[in-house]
C-alpha atoms as a PDB file:
ATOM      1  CA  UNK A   1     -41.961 144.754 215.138  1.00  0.00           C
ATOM      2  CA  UNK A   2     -41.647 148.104 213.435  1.00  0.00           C
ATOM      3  CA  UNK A   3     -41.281 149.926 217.012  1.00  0.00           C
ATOM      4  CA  UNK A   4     -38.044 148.153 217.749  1.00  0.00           C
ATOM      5  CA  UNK A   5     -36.678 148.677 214.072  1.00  0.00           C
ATOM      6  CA  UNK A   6     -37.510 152.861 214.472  1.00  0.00           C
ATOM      7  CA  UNK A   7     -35.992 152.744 217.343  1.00  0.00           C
ATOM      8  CA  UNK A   8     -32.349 151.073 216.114  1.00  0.00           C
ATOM      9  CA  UNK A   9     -32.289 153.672 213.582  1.00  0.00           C
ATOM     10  CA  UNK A  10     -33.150 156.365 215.914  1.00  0.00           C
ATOM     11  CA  UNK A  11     -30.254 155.363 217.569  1.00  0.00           C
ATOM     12  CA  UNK A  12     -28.039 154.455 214.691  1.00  0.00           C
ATOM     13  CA  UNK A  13     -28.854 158.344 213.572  1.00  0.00           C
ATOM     14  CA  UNK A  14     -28.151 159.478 216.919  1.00  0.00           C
ATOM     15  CA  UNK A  15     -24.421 157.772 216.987  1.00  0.00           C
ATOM     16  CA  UNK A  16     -23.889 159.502 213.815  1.00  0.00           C
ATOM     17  CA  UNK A  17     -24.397 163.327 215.392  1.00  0.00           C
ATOM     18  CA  UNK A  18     -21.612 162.882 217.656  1.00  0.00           C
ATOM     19  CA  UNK A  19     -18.701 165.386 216.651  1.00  0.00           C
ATOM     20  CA  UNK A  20     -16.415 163.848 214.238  1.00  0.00           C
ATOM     21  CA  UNK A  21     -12.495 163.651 216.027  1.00  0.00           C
ATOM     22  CA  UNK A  22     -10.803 164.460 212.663  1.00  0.00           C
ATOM     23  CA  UNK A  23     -10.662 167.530 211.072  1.00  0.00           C
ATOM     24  CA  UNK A  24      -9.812 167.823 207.762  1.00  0.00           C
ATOM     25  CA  UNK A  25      -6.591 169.987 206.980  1.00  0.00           C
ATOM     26  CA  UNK A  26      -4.420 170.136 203.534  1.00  0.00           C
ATOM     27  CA  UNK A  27      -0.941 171.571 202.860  1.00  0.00           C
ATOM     28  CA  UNK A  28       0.307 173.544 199.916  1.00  0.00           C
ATOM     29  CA  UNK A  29       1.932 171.023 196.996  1.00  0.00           C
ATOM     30  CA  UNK A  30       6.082 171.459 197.200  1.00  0.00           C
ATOM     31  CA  UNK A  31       7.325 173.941 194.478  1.00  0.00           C
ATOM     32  CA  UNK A  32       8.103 172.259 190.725  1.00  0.00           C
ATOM     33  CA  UNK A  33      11.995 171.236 190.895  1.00  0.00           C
ATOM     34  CA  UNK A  34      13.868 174.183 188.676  1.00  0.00           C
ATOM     35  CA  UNK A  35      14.095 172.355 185.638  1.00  0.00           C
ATOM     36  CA  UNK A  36      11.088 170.623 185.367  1.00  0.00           C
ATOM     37  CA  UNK A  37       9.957 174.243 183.801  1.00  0.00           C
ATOM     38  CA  UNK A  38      12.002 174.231 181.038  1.00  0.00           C
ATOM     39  CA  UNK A  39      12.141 170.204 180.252  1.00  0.00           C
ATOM     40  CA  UNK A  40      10.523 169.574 177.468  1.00  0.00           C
ATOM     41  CA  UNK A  41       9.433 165.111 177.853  1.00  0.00           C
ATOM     42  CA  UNK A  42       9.052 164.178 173.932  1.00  0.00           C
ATOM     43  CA  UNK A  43       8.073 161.058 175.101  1.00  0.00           C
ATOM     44  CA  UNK A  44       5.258 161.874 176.664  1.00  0.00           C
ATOM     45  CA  UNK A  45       3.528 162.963 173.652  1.00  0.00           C
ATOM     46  CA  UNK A  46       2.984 160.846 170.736  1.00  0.00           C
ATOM     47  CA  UNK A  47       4.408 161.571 167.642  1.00  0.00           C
ATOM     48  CA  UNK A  48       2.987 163.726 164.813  1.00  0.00           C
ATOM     49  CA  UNK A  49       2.090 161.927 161.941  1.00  0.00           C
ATOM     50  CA  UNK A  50       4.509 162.013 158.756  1.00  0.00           C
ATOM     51  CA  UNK A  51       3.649 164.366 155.864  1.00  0.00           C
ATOM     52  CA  UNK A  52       5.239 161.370 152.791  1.00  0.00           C
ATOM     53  CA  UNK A  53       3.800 164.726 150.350  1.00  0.00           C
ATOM     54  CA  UNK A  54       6.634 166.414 150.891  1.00  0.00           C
ATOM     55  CA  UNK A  55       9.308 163.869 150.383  1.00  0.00           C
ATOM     56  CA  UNK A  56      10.459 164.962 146.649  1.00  0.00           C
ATOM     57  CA  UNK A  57      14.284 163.489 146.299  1.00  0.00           C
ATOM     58  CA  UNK A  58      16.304 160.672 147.587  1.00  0.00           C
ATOM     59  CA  UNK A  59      19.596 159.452 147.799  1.00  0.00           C
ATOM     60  CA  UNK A  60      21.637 156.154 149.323  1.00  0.00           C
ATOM     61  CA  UNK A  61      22.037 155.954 152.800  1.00  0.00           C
ATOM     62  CA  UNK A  62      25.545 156.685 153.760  1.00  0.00           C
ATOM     63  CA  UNK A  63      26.422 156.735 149.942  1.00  0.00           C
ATOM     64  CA  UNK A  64      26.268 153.052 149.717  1.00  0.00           C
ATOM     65  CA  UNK A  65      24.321 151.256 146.645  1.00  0.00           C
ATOM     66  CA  UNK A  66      22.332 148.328 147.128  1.00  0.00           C
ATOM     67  CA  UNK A  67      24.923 144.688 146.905  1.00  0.00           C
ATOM     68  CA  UNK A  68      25.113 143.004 143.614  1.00  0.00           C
ATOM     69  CA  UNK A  69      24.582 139.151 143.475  1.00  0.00           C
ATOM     70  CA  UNK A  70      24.749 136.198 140.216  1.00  0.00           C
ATOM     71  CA  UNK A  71      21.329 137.933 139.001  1.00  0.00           C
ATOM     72  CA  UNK A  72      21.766 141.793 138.807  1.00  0.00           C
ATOM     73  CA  UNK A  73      25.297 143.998 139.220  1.00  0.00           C
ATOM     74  CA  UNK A  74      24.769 146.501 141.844  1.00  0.00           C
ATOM     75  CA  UNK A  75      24.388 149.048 139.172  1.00  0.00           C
ATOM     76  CA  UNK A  76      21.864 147.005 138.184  1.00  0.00           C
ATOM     77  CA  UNK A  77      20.101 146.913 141.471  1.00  0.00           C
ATOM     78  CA  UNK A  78      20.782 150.442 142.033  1.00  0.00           C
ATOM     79  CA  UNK A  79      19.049 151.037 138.597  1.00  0.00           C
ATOM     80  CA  UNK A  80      15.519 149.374 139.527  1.00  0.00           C
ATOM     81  CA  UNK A  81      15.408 150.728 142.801  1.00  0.00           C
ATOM     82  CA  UNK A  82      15.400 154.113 140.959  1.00  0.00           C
ATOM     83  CA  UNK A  83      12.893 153.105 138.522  1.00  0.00           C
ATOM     84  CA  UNK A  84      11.192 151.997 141.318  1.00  0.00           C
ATOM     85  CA  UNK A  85      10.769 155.186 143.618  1.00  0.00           C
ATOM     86  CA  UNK A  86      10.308 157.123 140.145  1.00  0.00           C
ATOM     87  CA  UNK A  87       7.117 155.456 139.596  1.00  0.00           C
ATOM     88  CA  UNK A  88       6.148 157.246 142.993  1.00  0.00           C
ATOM     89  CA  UNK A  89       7.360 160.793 142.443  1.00  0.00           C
ATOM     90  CA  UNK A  90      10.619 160.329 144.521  1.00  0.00           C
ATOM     91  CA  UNK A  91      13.388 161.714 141.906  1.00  0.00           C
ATOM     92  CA  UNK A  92      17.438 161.010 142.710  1.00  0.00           C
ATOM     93  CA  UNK A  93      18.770 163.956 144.035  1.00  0.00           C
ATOM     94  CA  UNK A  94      21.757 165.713 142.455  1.00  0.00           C
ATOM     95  CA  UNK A  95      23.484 165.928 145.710  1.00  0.00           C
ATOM     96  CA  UNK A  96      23.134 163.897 148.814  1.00  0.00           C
ATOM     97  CA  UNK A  97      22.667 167.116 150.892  1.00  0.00           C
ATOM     98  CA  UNK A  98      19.479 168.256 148.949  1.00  0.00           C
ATOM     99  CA  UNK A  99      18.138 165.043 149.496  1.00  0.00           C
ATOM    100  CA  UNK A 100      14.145 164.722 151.080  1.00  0.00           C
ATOM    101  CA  UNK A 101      14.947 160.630 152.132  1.00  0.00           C
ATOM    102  CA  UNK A 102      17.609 158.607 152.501  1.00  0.00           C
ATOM    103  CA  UNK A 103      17.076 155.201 151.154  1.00  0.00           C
ATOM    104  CA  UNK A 104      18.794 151.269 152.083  1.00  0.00           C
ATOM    105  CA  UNK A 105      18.160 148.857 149.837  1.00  0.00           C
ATOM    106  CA  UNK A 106      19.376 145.123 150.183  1.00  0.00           C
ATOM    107  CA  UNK A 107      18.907 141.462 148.619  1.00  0.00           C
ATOM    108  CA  UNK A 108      18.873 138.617 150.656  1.00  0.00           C
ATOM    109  CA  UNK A 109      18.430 134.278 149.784  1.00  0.00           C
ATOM    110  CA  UNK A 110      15.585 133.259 151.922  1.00  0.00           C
ATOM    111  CA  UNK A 111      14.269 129.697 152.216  1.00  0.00           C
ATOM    112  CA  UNK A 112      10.433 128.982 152.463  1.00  0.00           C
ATOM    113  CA  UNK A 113       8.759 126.042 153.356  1.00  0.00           C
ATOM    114  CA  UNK A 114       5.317 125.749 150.766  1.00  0.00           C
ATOM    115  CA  UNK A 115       2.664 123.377 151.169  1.00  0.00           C
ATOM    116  CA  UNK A 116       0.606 121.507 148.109  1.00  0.00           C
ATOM    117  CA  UNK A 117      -2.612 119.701 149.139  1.00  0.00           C
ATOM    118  CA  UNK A 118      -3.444 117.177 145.869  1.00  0.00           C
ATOM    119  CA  UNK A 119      -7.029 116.324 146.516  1.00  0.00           C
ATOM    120  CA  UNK A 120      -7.732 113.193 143.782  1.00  0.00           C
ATOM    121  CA  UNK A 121     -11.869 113.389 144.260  1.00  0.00           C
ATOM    122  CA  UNK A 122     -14.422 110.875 144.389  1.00  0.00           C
ATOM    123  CA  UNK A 123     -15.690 108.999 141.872  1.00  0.00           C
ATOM    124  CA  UNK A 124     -19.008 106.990 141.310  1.00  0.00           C
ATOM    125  CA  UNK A 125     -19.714 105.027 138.084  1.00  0.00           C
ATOM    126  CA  UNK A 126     -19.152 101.541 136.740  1.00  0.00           C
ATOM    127  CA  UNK A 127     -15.410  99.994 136.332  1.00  0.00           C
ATOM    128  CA  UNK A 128     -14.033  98.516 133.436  1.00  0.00           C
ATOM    129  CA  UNK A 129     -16.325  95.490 133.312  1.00  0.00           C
ATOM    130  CA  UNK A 130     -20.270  96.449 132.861  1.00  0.00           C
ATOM    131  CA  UNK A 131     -21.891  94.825 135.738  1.00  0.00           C
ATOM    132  CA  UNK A 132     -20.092  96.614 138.483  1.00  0.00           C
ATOM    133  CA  UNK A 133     -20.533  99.860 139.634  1.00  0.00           C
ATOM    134  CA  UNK A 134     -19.044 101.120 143.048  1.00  0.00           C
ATOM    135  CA  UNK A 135     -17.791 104.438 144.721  1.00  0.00           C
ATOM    136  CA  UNK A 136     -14.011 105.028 144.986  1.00  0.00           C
ATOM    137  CA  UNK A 137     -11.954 108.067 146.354  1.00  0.00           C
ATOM    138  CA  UNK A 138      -8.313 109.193 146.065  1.00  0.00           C
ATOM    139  CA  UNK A 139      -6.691 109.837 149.955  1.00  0.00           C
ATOM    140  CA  UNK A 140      -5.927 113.763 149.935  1.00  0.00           C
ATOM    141  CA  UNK A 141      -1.369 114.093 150.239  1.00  0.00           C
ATOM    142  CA  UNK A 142      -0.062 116.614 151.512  1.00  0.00           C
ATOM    143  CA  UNK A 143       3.454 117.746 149.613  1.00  0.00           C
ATOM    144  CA  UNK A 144       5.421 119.760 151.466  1.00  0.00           C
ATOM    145  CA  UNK A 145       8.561 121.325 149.370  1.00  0.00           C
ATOM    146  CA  UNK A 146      11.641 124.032 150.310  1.00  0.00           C
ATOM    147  CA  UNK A 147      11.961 126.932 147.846  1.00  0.00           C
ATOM    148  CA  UNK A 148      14.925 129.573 147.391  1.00  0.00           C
ATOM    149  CA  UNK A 149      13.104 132.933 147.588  1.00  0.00           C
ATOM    150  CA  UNK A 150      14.964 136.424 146.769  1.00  0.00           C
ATOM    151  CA  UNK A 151      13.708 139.153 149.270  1.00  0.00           C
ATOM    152  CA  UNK A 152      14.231 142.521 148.155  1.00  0.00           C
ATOM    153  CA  UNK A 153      14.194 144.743 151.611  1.00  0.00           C
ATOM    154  CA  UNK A 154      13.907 148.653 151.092  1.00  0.00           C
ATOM    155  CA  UNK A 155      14.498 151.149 154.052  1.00  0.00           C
ATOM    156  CA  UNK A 156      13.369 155.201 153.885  1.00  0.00           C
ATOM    157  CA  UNK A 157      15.242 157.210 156.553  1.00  0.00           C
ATOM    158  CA  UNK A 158      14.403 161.289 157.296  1.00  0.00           C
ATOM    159  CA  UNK A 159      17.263 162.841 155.639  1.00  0.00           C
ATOM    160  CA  UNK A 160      16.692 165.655 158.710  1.00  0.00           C
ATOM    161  CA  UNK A 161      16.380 163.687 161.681  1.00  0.00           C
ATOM    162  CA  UNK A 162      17.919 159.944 160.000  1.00  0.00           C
ATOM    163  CA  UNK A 163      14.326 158.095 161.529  1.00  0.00           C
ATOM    164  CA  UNK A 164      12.613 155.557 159.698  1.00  0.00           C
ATOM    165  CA  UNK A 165       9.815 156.544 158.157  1.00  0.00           C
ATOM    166  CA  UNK A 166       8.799 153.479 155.745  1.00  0.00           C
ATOM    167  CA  UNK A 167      10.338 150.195 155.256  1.00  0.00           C
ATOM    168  CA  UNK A 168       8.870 147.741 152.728  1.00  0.00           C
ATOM    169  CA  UNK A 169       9.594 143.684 151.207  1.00  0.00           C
ATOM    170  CA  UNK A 170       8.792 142.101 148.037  1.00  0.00           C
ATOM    171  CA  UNK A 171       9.730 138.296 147.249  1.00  0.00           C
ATOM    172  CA  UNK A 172      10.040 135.909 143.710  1.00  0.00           C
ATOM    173  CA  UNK A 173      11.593 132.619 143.377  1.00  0.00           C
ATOM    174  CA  UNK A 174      15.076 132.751 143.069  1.00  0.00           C
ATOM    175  CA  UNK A 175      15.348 129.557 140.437  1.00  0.00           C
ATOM    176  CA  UNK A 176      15.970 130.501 137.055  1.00  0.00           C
ATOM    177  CA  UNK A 177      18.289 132.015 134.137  1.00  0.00           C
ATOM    178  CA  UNK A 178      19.974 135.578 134.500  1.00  0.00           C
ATOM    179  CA  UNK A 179      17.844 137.274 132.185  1.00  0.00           C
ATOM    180  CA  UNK A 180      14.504 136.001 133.949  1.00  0.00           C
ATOM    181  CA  UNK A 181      15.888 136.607 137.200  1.00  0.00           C
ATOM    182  CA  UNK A 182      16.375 140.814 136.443  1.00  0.00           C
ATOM    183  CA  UNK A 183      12.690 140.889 135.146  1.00  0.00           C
ATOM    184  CA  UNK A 184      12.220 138.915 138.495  1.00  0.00           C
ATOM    185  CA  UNK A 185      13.834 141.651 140.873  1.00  0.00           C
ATOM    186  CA  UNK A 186      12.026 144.369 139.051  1.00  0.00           C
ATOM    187  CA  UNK A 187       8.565 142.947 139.764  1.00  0.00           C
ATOM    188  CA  UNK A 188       9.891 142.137 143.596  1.00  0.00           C
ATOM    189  CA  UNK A 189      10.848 146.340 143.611  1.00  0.00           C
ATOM    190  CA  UNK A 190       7.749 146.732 142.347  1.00  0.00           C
ATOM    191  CA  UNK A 191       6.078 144.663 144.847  1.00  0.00           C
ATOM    192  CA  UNK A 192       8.144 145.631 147.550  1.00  0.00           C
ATOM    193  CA  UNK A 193       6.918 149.850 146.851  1.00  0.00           C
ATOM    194  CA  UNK A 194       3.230 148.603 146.589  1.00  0.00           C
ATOM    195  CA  UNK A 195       2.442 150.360 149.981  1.00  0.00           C
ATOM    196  CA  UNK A 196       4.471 153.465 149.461  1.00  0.00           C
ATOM    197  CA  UNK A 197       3.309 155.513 150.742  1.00  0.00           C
ATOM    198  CA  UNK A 198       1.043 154.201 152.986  1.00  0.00           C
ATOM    199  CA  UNK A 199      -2.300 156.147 153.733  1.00  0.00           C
END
């Protein structure tokens, strides 16, 4: 049994000797086209990461303050967004051409859909006569109610290159009396900046 297998592979190694009919050749790669020298592909690199450190100053993109609505004039807007990007070191400039960012701000009515689960609970004890005691529970509702939310959206754009660099949203409810509703867009600036800038 093991003569007859040496022997197959005897011959299998002997096929392989023969002289192999291809020969193996390669031609020189075709010249670069002319301008793929000087191309430079900035996609095909990814981009470097932003440096927010030395964004100092700020002004309105295309000189435009943000929309007033029946809560805050757009003064008024204008005014917390400042207060706003002062709390993180990004000043007004004095003119738009000196300016680090360039920054959209808008207000918008929003509706949300919110969901209340009432859980009662289970109860165990006796009932308003003494000799009976039992187990009750309360069947769990779901309540599902529609809200009016105000989103305040903020936009930073490059002042060098105009490319979006940050962009940010904070909400509150949007039911209430004027005077609530400007501490109400302050704290949705505020909420709206909480991951500026973001590392």
């Amino acid at each position: 049994m093991k003569l007859p297998a040496l022997l197959a592979v005897a011959l299998l190694l002997g096929a392989c000797q023969s002289p192999n009919p291809y020969t193996a050749e390669s031609r020189p790669l075709p010249p670069a086209p002319p301008g793929a020298a000087t191309a430079f592909d900035s996609s095909a690199y990814p981009a470097p990461p932003r440096d927010f450190g030395r964004y100092r100053s700020w002004t309105w993109l295309d000189g435009q303050m943000p929309a007033g609505n029946n809560w805050a004039t757009p003064e008024q807007m204008a005014d917390m967004v400042n207060a706003g990007l002062d709390q993180h070191g990004l000043r007004q400039a004095r003119s738009p051409g000196q300016a680090d960012l360039k920054v959209s701000a808008s207000l918008r009515y929003e509706r949300r859909l919110r969901q209340y689960d009432d859980y009662g609970g289970a109860y165990y004890g006796s009932g308003p006569w003494r000799d009976q005691y039992g187990a009750w529970a309360t069947v769990p509702v779901v309540r599902t109610y529609e809200e009016q939310v105000a989103v305040v959206y903020l936009q930073l754009y490059d002042a060098r290159d105009n490319q979006p660099v940050w962009s940010g949203s904070g909400e509150t409810y949007a039911n209430g009396e004027r005077s609530d509703g400007a501490a109400a867009l302050r704290q949705a600036v505020k909420e709206a900046l909480d991951d500026y800038p973001p590392y």
